[in-house]
Protein backbone atom coordinates (compact mmCIF):
# COMPACT_ATOMS: atom_id res chain seq x y z
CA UNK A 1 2.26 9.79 23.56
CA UNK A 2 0.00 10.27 20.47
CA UNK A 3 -3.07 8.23 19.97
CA UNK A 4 -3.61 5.78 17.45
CA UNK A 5 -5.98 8.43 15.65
CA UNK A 6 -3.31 10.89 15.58
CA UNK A 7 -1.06 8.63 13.68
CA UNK A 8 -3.00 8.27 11.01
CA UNK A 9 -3.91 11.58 10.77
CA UNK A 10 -0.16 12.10 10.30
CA UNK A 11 0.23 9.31 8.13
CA UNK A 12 -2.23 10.32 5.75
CA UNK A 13 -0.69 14.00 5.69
CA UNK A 14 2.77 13.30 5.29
CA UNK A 15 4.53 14.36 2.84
CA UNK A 16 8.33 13.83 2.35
CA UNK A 17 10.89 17.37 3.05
CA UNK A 18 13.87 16.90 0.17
CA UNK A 19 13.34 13.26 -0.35
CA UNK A 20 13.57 12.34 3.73
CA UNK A 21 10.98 9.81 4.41
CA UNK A 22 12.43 9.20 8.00
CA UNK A 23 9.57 10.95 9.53
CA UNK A 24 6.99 8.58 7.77
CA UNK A 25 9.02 5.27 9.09
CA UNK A 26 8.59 6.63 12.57
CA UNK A 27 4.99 7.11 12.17
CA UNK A 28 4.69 3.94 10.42
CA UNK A 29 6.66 2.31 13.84
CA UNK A 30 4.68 4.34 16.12
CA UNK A 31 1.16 2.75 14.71
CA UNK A 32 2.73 -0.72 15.04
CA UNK A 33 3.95 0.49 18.99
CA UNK A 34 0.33 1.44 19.26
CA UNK A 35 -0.98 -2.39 19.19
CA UNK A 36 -3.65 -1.55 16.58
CA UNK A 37 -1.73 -1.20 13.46
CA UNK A 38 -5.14 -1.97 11.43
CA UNK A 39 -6.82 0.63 12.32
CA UNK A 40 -3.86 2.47 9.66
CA UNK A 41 -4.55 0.01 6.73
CA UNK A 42 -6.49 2.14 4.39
CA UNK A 43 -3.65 4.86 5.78
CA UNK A 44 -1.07 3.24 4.49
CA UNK A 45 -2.38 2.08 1.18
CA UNK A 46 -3.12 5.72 0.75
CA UNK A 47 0.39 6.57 1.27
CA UNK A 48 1.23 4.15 -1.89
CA UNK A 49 -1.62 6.00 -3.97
CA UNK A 50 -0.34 9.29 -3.56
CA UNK A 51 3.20 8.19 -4.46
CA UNK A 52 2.30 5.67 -6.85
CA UNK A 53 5.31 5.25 -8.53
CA UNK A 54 7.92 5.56 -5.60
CA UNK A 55 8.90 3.08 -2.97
CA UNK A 56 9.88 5.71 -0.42
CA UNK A 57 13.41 5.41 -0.06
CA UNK A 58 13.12 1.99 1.17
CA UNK A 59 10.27 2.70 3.69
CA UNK A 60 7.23 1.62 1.54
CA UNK A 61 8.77 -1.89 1.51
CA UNK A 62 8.40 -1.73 5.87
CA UNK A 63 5.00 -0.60 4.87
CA UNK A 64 4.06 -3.36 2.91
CA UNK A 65 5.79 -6.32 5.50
CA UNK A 66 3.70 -4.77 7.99
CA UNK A 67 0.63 -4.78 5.81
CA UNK A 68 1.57 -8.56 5.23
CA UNK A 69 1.10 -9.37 8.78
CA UNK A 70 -2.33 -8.32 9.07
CA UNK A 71 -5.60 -9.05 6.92
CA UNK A 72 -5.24 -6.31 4.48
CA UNK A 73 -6.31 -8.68 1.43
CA UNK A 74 -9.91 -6.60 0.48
CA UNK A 75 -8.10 -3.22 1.31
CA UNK A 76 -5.45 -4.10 -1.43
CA UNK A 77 -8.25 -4.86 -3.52
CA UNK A 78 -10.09 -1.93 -3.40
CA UNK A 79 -6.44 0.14 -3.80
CA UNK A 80 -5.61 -1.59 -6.78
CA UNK A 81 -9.23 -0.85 -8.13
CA UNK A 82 -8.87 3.01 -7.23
CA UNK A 83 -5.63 3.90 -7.97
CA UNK A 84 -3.39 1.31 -8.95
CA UNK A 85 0.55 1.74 -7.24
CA UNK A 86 4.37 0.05 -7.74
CA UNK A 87 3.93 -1.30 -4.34
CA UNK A 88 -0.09 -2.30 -4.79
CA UNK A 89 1.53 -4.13 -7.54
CA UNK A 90 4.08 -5.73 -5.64
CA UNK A 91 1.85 -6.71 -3.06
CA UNK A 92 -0.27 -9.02 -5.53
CA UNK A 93 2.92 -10.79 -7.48
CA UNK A 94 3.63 -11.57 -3.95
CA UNK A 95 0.39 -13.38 -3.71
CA UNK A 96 0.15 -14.53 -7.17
CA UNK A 97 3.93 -16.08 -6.16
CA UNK A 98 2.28 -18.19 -3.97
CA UNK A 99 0.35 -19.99 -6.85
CA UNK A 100 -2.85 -17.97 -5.57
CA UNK A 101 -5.51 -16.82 -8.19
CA UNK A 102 -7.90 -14.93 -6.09
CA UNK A 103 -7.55 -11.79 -3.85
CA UNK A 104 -10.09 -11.51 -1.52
CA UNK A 105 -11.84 -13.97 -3.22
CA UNK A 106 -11.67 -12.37 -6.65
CA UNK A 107 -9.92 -13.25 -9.97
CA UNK A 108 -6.21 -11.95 -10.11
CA UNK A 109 -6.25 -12.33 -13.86
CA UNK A 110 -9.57 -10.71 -14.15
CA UNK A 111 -7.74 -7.80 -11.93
CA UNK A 112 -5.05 -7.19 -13.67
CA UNK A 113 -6.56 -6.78 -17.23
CA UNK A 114 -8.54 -3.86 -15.12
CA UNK A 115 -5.94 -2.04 -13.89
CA UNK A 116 -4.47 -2.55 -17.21
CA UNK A 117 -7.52 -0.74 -19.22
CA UNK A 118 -7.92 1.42 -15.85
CA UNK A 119 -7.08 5.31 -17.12
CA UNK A 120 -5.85 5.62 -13.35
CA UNK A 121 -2.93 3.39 -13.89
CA UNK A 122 0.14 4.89 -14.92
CA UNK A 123 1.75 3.55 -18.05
CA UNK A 124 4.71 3.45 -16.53
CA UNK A 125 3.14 0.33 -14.17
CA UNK A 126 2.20 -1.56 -16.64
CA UNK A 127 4.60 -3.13 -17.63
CA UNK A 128 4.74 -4.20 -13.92
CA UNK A 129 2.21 -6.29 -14.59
């Protein structure tokens, strides 16, 4: 059985073989089996920055419900900040959907003009926003 480090280790290296992302769901499933699926957060929101415009053939969406379920609020902060992603995106509609106007007690307007001035953002996730 492979420790919780090793997970991420493989989390953060993974990289998908002809489009299969089956091996990162496992991993993603093995780090919630491993009862400390925060110790992956910054892990997994580096999986969304290096594929920032992809959703992973439907695993990036198991990615973020996990995220959801633990208090990932500042790491999706400082993601959006670095390198804005489809999914980062997703993640804070979500929260704006609930009527909220801060993330980790910042301004999700004042956020969003950043990442739309941010040269790190792809144009193409703009209009996302």
């Amino acid at each position: 059985m492979k420790s919780t480090k090793e997970i991420i280790s493989e989390i953060e290296s993974f990289k998908p073989v002809d489009g299969n992302w089956l091996g990162l769901d496992e991993l993603v499933n093995k780090l919630w089996e491993s009862g400390n699926p925060e110790l992956g957060i910054n892990a997994l929101f580096g999986v969304f920055e290096r594929y920032p415009n992809d959703d992973g053939a439907g695993v990036f969406w198991t990615i973020l419900h996990g995220l959801e379920t633990l208090n990932y609020e500042k790491f999706l902060y400082n993601s959006l900040m670095d390198k804005p992603s489809h999914m980062g995106i997703n993640m804070l509609k979500r929260i704006e959907n609930t009527d909220s106007k801060f993330l980790a007690g910042k301004s999700i307007t004042e956020l969003k003009e950043f990442i739309k001035n941010s040269p790190k953002a792809d144009s193409e996730l703009l209009s996302e926003l």
